[in-house]
N, C-alpha and C. Protein backbone atom coordinates (compact mmCIF):
# COMPACT_ATOMS: atom_id res chain seq x y z
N UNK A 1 -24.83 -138.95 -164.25
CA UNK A 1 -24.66 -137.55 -163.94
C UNK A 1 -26.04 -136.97 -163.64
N UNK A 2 -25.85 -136.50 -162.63
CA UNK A 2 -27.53 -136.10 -162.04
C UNK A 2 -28.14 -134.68 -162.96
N UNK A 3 -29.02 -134.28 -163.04
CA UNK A 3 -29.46 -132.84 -164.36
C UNK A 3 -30.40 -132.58 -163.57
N UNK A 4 -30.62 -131.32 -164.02
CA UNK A 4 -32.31 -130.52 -163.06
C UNK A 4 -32.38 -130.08 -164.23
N UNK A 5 -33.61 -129.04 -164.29
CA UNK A 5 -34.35 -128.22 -165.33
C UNK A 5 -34.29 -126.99 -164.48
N UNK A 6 -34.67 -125.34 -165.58
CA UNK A 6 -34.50 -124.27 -165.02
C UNK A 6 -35.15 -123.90 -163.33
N UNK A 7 -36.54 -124.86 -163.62
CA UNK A 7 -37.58 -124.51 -162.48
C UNK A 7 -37.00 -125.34 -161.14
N UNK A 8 -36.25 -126.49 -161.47
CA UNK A 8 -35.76 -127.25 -160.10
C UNK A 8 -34.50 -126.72 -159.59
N UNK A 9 -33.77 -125.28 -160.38
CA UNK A 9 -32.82 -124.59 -159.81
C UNK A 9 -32.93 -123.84 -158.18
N UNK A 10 -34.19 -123.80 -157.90
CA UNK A 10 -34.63 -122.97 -157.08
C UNK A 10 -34.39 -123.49 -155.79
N UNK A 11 -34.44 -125.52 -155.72
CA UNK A 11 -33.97 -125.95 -154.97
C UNK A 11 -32.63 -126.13 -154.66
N UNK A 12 -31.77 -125.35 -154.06
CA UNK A 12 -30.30 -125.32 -154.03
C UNK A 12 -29.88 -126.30 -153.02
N UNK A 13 -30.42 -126.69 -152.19
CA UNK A 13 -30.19 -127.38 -151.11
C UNK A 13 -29.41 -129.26 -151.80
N UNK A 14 -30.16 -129.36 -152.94
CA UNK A 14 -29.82 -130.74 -153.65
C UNK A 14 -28.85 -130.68 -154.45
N UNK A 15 -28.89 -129.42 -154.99
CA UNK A 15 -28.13 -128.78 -156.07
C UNK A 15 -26.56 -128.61 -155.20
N UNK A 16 -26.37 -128.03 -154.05
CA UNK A 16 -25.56 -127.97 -153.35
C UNK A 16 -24.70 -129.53 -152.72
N UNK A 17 -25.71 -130.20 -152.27
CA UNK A 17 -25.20 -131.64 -151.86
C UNK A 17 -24.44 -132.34 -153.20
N UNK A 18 -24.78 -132.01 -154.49
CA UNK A 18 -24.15 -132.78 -155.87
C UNK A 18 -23.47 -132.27 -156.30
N UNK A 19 -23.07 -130.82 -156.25
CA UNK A 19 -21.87 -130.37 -156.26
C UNK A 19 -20.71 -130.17 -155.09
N UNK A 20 -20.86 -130.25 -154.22
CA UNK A 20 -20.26 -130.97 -152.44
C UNK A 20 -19.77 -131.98 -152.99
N UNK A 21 -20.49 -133.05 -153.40
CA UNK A 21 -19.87 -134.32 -153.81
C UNK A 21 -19.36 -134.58 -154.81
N UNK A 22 -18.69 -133.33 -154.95
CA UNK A 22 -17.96 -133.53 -156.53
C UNK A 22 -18.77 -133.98 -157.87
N UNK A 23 -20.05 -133.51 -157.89
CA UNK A 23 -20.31 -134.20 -159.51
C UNK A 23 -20.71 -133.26 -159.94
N UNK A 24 -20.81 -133.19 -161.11
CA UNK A 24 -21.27 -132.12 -161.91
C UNK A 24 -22.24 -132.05 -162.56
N UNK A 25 -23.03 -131.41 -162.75
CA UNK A 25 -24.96 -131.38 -162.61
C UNK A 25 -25.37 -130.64 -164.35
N UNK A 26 -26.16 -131.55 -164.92
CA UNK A 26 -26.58 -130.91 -165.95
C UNK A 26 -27.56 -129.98 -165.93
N UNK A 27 -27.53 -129.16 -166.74
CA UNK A 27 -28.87 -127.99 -166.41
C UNK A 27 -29.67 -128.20 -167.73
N UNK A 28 -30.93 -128.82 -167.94
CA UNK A 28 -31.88 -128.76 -168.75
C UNK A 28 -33.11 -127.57 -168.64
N UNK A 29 -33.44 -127.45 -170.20
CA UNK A 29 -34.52 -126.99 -170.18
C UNK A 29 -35.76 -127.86 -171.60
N UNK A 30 -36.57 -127.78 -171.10
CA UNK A 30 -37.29 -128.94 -172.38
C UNK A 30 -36.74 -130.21 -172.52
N UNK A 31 -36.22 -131.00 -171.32
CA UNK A 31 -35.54 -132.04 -171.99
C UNK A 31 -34.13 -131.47 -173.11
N UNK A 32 -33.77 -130.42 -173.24
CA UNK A 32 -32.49 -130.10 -173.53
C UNK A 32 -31.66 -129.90 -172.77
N UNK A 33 -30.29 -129.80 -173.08
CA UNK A 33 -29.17 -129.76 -172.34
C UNK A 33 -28.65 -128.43 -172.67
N UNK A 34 -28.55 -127.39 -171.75
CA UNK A 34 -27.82 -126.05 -171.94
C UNK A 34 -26.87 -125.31 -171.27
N UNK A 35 -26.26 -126.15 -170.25
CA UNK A 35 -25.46 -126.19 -169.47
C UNK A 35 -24.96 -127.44 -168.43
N UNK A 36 -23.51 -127.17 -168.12
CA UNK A 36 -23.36 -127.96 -167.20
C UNK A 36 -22.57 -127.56 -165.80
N UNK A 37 -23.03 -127.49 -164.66
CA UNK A 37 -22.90 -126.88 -163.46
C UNK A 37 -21.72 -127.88 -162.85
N UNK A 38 -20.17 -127.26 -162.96
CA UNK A 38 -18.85 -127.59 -162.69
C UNK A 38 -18.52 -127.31 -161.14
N UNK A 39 -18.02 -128.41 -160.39
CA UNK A 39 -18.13 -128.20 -158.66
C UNK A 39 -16.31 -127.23 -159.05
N UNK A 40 -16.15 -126.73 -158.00
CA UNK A 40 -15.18 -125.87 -157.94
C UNK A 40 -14.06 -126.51 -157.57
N UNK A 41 -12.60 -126.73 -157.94
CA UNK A 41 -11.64 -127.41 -157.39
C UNK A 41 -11.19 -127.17 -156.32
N UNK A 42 -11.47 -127.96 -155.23
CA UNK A 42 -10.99 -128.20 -153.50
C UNK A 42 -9.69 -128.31 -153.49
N UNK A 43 -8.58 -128.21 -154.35
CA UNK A 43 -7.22 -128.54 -154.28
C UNK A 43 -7.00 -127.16 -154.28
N UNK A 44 -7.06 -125.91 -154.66
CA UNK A 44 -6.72 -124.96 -154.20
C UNK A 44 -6.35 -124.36 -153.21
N UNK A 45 -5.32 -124.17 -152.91
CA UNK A 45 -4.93 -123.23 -151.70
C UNK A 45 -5.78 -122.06 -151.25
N UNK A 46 -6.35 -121.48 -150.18
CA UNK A 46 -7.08 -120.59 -149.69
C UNK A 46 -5.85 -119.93 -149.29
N UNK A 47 -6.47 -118.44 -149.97
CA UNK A 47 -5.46 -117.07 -149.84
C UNK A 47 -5.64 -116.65 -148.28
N UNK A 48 -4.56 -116.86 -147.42
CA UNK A 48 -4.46 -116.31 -146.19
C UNK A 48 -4.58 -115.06 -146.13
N UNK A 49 -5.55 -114.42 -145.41
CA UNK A 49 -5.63 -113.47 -145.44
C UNK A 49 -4.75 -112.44 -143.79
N UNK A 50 -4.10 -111.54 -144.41
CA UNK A 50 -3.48 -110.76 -143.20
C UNK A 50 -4.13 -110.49 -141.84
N UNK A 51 -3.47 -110.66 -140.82
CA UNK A 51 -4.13 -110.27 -139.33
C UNK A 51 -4.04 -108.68 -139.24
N UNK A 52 -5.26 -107.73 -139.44
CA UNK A 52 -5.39 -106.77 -139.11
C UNK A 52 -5.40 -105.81 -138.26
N UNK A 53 -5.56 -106.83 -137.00
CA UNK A 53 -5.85 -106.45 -135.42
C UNK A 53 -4.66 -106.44 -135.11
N UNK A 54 -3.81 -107.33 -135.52
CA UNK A 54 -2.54 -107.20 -135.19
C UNK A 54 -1.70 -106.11 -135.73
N UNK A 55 -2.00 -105.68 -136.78
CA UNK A 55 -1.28 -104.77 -137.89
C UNK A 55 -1.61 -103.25 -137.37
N UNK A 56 -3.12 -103.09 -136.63
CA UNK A 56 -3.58 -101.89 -136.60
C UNK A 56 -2.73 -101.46 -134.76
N UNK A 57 -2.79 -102.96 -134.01
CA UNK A 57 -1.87 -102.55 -132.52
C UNK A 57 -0.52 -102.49 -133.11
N UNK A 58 -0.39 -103.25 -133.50
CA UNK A 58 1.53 -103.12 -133.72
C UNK A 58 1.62 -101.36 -134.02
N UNK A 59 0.77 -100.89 -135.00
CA UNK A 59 1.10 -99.62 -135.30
C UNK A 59 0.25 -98.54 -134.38
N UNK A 60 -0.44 -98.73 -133.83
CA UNK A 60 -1.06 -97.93 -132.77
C UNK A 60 -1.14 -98.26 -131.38
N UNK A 61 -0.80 -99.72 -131.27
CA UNK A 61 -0.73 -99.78 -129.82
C UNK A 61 -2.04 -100.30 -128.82
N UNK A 62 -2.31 -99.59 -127.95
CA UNK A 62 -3.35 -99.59 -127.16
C UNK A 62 -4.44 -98.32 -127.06
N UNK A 63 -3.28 -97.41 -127.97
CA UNK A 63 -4.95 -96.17 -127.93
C UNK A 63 -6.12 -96.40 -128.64
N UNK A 64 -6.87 -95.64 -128.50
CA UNK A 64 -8.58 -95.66 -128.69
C UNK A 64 -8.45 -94.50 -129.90
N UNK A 65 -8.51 -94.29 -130.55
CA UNK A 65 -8.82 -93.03 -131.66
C UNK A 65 -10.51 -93.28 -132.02
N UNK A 66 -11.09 -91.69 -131.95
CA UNK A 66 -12.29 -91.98 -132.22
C UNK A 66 -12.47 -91.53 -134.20
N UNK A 67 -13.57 -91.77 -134.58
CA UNK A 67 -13.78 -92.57 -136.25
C UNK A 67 -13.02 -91.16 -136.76
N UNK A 68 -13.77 -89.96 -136.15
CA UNK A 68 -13.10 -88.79 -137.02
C UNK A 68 -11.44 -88.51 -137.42
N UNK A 69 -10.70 -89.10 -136.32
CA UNK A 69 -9.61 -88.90 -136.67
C UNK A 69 -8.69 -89.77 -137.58
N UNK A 70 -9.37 -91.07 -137.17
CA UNK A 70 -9.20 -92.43 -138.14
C UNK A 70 -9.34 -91.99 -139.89
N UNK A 71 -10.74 -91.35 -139.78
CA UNK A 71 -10.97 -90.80 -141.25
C UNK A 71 -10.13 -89.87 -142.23
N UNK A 72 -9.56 -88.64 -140.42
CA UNK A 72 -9.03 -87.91 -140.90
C UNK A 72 -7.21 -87.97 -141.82
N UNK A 73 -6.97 -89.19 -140.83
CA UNK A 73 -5.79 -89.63 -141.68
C UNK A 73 -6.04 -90.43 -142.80
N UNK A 74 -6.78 -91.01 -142.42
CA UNK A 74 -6.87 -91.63 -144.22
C UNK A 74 -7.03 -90.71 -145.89
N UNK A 75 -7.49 -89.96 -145.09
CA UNK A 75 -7.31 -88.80 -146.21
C UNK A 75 -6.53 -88.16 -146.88
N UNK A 76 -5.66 -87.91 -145.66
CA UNK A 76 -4.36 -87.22 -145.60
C UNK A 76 -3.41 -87.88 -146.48
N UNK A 77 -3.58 -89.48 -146.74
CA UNK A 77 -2.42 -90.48 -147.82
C UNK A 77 -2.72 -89.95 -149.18
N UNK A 78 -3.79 -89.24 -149.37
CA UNK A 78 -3.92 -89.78 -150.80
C UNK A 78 -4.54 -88.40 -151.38
């Protein structure tokens, strides 16, 4: 299991490639152990996020509204 110390944190570039590759990186300080840096699970589904452009023509269409009036309804909801 590969380990750095606080001061070799700075290099992320290595730090990044060993957690990419799935391993999980000890974090020393003094030759102690005070953490351990966990790669993030890749099996997760990524939250699709809604088409906006589509959401904002479907409901407006093809006009142009300039910012003030855009603002001005948003106001108006709430």
């Amino acid at each position: 299991m590969p380990s750095m110390n606080i001061r070799q944190l700075r290099d992320t570039r290595r730090l990044k490639a060993w957690l990419r590759a799935g391993q999980t990186v000890e974090l020393r300080e003094r030759d102690r152990l005070i953490a351990r840096i966990v790669p993030a699970n890749g099996d997760q589904p990524l939250v699709e996020m809604p088409d906006f452009a589509a959401r904002a023509k479907k409901i407006f269409g093809d006009r142009v509204f300039p910012n003030a009036v855009i603002e001005a309804r948003k106001r108006k909801r709430y």
